[in-house]
ModelCIF file with pLDDT and N, C-alpha, C, O atoms, coordinates in Angstrom:
data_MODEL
#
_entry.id   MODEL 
#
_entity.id                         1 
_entity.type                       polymer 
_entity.pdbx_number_of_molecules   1 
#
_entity_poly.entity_id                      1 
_entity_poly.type                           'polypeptide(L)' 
_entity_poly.nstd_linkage                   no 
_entity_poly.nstd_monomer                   no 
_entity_poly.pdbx_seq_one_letter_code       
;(UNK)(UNK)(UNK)(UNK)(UNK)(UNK)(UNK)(UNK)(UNK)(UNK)(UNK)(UNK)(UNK)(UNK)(UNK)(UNK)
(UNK)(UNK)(UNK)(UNK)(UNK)(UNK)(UNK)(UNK)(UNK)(UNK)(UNK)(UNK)(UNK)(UNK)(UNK)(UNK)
(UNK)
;
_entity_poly.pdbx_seq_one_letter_code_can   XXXXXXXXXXXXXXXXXXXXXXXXXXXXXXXXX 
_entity_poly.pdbx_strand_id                 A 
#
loop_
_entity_poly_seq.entity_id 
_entity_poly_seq.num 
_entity_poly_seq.mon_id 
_entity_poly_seq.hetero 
1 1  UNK n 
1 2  UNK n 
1 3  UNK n 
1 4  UNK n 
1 5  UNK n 
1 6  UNK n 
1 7  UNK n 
1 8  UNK n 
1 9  UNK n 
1 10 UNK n 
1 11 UNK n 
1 12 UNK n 
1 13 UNK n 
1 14 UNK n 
1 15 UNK n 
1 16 UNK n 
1 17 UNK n 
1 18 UNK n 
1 19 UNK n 
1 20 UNK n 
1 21 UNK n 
1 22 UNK n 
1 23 UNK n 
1 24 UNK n 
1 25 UNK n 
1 26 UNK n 
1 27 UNK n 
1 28 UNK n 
1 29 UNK n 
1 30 UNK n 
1 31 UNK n 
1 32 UNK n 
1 33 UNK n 
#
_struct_asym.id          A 
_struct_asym.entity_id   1 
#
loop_
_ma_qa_metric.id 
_ma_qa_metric.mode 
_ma_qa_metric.name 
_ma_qa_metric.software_group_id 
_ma_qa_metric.type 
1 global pLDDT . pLDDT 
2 local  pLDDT . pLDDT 
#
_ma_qa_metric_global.metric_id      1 
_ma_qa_metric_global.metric_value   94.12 
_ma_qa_metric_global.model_id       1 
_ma_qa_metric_global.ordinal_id     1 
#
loop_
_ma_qa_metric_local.label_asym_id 
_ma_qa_metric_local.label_comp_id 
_ma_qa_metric_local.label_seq_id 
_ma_qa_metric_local.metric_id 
_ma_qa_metric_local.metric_value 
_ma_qa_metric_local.model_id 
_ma_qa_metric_local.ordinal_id 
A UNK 1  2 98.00 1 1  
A UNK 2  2 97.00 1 2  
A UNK 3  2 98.00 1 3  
A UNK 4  2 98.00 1 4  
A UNK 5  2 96.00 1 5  
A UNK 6  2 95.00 1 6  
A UNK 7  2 96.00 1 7  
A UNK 8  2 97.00 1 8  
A UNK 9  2 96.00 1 9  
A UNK 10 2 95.00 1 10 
A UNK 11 2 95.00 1 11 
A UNK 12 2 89.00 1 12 
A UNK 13 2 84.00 1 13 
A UNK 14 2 81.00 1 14 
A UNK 15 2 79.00 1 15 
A UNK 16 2 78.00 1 16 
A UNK 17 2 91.00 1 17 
A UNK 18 2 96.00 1 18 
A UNK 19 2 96.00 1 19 
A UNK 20 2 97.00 1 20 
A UNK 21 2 97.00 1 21 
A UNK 22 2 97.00 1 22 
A UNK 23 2 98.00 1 23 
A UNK 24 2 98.00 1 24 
A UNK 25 2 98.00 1 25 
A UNK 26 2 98.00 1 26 
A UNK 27 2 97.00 1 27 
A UNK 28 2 94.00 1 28 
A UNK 29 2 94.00 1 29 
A UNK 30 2 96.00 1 30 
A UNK 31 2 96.00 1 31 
A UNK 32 2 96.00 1 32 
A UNK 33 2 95.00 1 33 
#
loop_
_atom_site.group_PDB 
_atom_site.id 
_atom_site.type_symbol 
_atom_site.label_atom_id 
_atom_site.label_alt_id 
_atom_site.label_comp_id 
_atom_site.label_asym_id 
_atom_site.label_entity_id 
_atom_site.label_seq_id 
_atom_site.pdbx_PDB_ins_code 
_atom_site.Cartn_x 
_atom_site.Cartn_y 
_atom_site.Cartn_z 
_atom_site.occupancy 
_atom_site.B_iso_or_equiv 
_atom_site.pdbx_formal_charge 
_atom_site.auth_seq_id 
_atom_site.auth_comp_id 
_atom_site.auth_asym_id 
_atom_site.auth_atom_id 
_atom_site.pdbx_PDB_model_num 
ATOM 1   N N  . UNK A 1 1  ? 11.474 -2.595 -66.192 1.00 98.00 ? 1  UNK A N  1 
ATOM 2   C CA . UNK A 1 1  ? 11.346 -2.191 -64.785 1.00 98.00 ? 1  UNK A CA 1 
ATOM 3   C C  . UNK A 1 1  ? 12.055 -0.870 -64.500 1.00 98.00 ? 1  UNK A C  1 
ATOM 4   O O  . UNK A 1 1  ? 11.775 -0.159 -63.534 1.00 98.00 ? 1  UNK A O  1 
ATOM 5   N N  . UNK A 1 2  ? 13.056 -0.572 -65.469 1.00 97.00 ? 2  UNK A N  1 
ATOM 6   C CA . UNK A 1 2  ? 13.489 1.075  -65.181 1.00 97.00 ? 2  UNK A CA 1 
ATOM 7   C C  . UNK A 1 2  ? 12.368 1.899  -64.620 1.00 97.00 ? 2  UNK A C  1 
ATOM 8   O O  . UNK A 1 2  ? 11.995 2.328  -63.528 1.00 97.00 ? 2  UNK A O  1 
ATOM 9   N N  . UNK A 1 3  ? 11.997 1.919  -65.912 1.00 98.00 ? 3  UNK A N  1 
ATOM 10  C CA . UNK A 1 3  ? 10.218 3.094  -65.699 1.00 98.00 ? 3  UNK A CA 1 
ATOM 11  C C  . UNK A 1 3  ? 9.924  3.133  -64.532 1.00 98.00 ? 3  UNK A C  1 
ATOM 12  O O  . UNK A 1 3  ? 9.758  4.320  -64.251 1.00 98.00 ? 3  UNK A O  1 
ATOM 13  N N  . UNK A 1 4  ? 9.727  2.383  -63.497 1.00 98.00 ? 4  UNK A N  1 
ATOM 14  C CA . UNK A 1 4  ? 9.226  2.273  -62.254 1.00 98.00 ? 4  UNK A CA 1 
ATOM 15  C C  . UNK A 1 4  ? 10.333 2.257  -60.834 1.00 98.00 ? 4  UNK A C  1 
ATOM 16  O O  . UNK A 1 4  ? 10.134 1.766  -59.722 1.00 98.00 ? 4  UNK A O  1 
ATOM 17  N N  . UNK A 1 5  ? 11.326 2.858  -61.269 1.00 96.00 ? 5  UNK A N  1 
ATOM 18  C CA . UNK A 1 5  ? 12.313 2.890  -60.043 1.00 96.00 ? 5  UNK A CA 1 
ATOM 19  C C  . UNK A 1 5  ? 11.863 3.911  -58.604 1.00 96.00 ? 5  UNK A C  1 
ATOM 20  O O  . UNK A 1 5  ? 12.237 3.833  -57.434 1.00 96.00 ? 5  UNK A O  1 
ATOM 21  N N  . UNK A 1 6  ? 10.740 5.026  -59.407 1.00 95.00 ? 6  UNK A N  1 
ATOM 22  C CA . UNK A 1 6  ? 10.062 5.629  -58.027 1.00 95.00 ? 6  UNK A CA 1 
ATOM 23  C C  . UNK A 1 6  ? 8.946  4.881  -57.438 1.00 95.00 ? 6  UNK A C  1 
ATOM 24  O O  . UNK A 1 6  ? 8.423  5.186  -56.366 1.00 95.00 ? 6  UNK A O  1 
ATOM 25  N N  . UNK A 1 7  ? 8.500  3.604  -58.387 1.00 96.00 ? 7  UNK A N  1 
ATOM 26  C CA . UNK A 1 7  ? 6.952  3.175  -57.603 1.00 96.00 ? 7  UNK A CA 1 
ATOM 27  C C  . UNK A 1 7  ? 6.832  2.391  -56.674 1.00 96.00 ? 7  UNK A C  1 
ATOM 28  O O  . UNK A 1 7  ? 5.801  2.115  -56.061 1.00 96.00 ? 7  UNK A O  1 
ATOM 29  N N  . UNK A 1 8  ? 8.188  1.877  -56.478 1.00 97.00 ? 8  UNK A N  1 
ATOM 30  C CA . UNK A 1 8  ? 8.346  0.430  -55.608 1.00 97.00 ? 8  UNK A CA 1 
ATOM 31  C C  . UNK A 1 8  ? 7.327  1.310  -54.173 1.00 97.00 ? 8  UNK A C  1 
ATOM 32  O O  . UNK A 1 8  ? 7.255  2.537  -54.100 1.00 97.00 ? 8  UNK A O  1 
ATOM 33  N N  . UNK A 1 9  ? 6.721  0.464  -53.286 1.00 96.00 ? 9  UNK A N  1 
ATOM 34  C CA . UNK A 1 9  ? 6.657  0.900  -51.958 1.00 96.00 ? 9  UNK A CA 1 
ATOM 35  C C  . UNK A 1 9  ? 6.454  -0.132 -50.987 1.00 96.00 ? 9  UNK A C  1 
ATOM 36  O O  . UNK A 1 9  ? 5.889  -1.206 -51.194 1.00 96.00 ? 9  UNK A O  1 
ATOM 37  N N  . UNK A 1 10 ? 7.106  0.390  -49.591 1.00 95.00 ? 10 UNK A N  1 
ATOM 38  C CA . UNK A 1 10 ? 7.773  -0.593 -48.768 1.00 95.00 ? 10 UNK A CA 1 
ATOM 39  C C  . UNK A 1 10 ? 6.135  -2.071 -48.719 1.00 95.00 ? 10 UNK A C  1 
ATOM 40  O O  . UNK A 1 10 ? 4.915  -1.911 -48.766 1.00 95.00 ? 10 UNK A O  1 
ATOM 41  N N  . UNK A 1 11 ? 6.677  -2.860 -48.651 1.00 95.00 ? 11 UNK A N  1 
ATOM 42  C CA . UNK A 1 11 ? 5.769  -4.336 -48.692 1.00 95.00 ? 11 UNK A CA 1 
ATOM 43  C C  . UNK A 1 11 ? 5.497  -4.483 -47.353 1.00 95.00 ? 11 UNK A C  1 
ATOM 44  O O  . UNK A 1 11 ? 6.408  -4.574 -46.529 1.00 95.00 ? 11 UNK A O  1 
ATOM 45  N N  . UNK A 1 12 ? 3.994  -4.522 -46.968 1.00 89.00 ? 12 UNK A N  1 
ATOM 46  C CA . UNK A 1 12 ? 3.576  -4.942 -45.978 1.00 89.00 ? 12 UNK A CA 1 
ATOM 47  C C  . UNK A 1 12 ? 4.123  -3.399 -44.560 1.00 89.00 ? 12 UNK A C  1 
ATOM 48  O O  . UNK A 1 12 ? 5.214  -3.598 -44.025 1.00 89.00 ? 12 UNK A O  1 
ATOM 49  N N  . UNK A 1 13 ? 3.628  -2.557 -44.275 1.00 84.00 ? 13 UNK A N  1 
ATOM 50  C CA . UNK A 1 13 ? 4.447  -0.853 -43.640 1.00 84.00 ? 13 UNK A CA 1 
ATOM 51  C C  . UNK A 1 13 ? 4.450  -1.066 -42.220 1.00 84.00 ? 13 UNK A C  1 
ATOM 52  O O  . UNK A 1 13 ? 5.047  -0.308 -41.456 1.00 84.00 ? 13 UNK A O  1 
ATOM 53  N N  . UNK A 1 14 ? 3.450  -2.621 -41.636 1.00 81.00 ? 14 UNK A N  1 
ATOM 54  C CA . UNK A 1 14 ? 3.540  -2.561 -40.445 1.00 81.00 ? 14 UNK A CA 1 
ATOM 55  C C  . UNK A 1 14 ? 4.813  -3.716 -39.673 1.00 81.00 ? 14 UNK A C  1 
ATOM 56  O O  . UNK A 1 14 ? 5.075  -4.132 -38.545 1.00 81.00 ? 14 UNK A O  1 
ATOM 57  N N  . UNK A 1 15 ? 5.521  -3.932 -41.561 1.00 79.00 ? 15 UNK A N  1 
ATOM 58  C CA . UNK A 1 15 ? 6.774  -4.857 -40.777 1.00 79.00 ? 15 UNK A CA 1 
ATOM 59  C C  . UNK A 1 15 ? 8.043  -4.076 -41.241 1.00 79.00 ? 15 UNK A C  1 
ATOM 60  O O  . UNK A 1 15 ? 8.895  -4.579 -41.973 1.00 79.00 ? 15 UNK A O  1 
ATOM 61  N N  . UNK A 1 16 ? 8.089  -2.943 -40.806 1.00 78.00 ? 16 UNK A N  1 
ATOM 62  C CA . UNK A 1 16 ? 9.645  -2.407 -41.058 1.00 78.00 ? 16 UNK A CA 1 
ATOM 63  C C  . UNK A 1 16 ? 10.696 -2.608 -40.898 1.00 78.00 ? 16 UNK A C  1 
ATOM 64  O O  . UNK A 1 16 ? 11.583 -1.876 -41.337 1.00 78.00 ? 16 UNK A O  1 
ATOM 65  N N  . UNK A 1 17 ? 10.883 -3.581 -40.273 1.00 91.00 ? 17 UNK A N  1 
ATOM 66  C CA . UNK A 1 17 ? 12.228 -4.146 -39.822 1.00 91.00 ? 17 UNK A CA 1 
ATOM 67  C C  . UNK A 1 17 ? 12.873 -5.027 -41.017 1.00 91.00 ? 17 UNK A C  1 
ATOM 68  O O  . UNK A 1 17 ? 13.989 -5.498 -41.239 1.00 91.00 ? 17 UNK A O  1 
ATOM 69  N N  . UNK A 1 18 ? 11.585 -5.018 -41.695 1.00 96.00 ? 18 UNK A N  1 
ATOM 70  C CA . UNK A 1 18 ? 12.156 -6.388 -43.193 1.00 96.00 ? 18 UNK A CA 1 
ATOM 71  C C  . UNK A 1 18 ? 11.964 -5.939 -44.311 1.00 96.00 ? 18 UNK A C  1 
ATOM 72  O O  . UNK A 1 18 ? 10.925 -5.629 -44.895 1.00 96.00 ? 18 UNK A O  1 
ATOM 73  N N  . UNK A 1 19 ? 13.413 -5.900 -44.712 1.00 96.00 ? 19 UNK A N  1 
ATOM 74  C CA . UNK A 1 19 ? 13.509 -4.793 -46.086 1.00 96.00 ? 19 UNK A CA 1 
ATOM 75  C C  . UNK A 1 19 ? 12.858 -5.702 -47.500 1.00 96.00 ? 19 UNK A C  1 
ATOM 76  O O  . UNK A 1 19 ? 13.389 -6.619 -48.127 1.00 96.00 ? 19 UNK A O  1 
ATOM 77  N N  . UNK A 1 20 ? 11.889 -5.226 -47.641 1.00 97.00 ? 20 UNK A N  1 
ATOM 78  C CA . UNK A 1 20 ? 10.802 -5.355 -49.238 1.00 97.00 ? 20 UNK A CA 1 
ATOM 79  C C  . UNK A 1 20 ? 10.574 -4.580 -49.549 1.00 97.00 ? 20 UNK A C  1 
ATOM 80  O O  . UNK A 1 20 ? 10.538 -3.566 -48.852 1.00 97.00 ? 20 UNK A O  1 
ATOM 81  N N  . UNK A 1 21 ? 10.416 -4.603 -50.236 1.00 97.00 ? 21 UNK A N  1 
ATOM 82  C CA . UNK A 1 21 ? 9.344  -3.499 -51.542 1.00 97.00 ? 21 UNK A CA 1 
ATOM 83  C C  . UNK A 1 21 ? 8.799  -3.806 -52.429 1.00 97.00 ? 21 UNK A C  1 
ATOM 84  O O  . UNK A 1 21 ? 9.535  -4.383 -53.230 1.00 97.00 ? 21 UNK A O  1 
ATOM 85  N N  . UNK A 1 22 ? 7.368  -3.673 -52.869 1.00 97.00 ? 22 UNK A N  1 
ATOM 86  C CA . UNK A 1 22 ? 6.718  -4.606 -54.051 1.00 97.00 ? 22 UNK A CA 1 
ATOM 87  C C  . UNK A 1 22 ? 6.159  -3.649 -55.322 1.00 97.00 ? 22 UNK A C  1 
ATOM 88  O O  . UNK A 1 22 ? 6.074  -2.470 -54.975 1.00 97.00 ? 22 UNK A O  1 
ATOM 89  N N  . UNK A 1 23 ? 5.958  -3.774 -56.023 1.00 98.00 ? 23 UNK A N  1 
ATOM 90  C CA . UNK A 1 23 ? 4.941  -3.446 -57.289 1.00 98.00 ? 23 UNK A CA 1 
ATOM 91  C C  . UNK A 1 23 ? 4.227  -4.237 -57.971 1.00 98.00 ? 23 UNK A C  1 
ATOM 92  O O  . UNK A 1 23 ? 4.333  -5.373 -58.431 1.00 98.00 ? 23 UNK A O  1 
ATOM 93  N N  . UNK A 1 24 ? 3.379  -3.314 -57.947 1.00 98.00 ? 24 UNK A N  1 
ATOM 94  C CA . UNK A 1 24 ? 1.344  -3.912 -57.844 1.00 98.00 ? 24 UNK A CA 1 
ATOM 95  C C  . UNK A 1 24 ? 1.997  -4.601 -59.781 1.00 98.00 ? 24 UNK A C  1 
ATOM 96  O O  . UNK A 1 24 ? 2.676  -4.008 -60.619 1.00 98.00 ? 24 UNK A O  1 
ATOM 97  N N  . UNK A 1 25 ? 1.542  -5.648 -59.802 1.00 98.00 ? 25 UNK A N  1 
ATOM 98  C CA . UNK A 1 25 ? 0.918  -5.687 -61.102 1.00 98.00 ? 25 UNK A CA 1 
ATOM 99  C C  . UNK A 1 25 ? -0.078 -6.085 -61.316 1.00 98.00 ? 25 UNK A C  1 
ATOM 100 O O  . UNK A 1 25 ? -0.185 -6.436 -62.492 1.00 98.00 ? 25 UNK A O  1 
ATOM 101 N N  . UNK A 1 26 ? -1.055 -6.241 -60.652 1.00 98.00 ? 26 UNK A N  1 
ATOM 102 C CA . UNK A 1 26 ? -2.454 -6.534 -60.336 1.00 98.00 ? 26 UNK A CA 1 
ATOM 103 C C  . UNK A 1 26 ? -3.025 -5.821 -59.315 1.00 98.00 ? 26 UNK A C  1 
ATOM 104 O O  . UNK A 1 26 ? -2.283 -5.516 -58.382 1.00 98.00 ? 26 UNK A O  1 
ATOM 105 N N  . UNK A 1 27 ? -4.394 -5.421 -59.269 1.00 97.00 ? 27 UNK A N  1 
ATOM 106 C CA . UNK A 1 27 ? -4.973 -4.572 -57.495 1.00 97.00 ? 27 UNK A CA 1 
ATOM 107 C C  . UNK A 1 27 ? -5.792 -4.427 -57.737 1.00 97.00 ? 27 UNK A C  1 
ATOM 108 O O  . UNK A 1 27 ? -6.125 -4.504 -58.919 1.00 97.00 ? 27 UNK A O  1 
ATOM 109 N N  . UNK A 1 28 ? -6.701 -4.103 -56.689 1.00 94.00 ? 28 UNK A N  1 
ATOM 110 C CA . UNK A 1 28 ? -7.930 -4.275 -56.710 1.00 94.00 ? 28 UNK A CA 1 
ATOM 111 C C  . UNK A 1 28 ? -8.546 -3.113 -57.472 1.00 94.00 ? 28 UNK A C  1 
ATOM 112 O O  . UNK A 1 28 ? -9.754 -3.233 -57.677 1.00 94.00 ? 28 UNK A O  1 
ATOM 113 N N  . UNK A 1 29 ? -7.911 -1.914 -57.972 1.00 94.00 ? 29 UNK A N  1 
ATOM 114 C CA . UNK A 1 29 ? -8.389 -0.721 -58.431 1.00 94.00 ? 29 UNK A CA 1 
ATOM 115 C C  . UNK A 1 29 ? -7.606 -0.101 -59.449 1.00 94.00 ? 29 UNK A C  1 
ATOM 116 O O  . UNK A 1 29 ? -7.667 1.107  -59.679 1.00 94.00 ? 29 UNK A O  1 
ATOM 117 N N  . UNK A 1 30 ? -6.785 -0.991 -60.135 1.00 96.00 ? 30 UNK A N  1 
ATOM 118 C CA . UNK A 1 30 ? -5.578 -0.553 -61.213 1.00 96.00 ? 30 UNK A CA 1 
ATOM 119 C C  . UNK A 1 30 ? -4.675 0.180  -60.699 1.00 96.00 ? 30 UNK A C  1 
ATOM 120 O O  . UNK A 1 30 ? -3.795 0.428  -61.523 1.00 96.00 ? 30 UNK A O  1 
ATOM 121 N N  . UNK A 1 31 ? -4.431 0.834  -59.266 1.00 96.00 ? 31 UNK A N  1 
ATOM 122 C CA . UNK A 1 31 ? -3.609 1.293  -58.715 1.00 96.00 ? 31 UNK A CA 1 
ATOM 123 C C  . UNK A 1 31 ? -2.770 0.883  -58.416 1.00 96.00 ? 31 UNK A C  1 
ATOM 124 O O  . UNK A 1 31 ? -2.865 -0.249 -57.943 1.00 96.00 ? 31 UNK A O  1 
ATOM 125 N N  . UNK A 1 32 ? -1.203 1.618  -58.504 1.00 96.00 ? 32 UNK A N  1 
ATOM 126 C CA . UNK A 1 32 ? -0.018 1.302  -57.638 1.00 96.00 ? 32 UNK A CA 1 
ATOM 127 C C  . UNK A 1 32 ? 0.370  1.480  -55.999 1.00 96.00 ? 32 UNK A C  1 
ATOM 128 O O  . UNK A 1 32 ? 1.364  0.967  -55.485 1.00 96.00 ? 32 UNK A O  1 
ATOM 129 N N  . UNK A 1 33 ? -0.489 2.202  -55.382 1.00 95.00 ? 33 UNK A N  1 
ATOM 130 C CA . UNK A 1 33 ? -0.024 2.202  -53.970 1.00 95.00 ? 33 UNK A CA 1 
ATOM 131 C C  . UNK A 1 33 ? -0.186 1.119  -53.188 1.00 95.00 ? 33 UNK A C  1 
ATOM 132 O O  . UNK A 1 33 ? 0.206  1.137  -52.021 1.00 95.00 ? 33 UNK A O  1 
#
């Protein structure tokens, strides 16, 4: 999980008040955003 210390991004953007952050390891398009 080093490798990926820039990819995290905030989980769910319309609940900011609640600190998450996720990474994709699955998606609908092999993408991380």
């Amino acid at each position: 999980l080093a490798a990926f210390t820039d990819k995290w991004v905030q989980y769910n953007p319309e609940k900011v008040n609640n600190p998450r952050h996720g990474l994709s390891v699955t998606s609908l398009d092999g993408g991380m955003s």
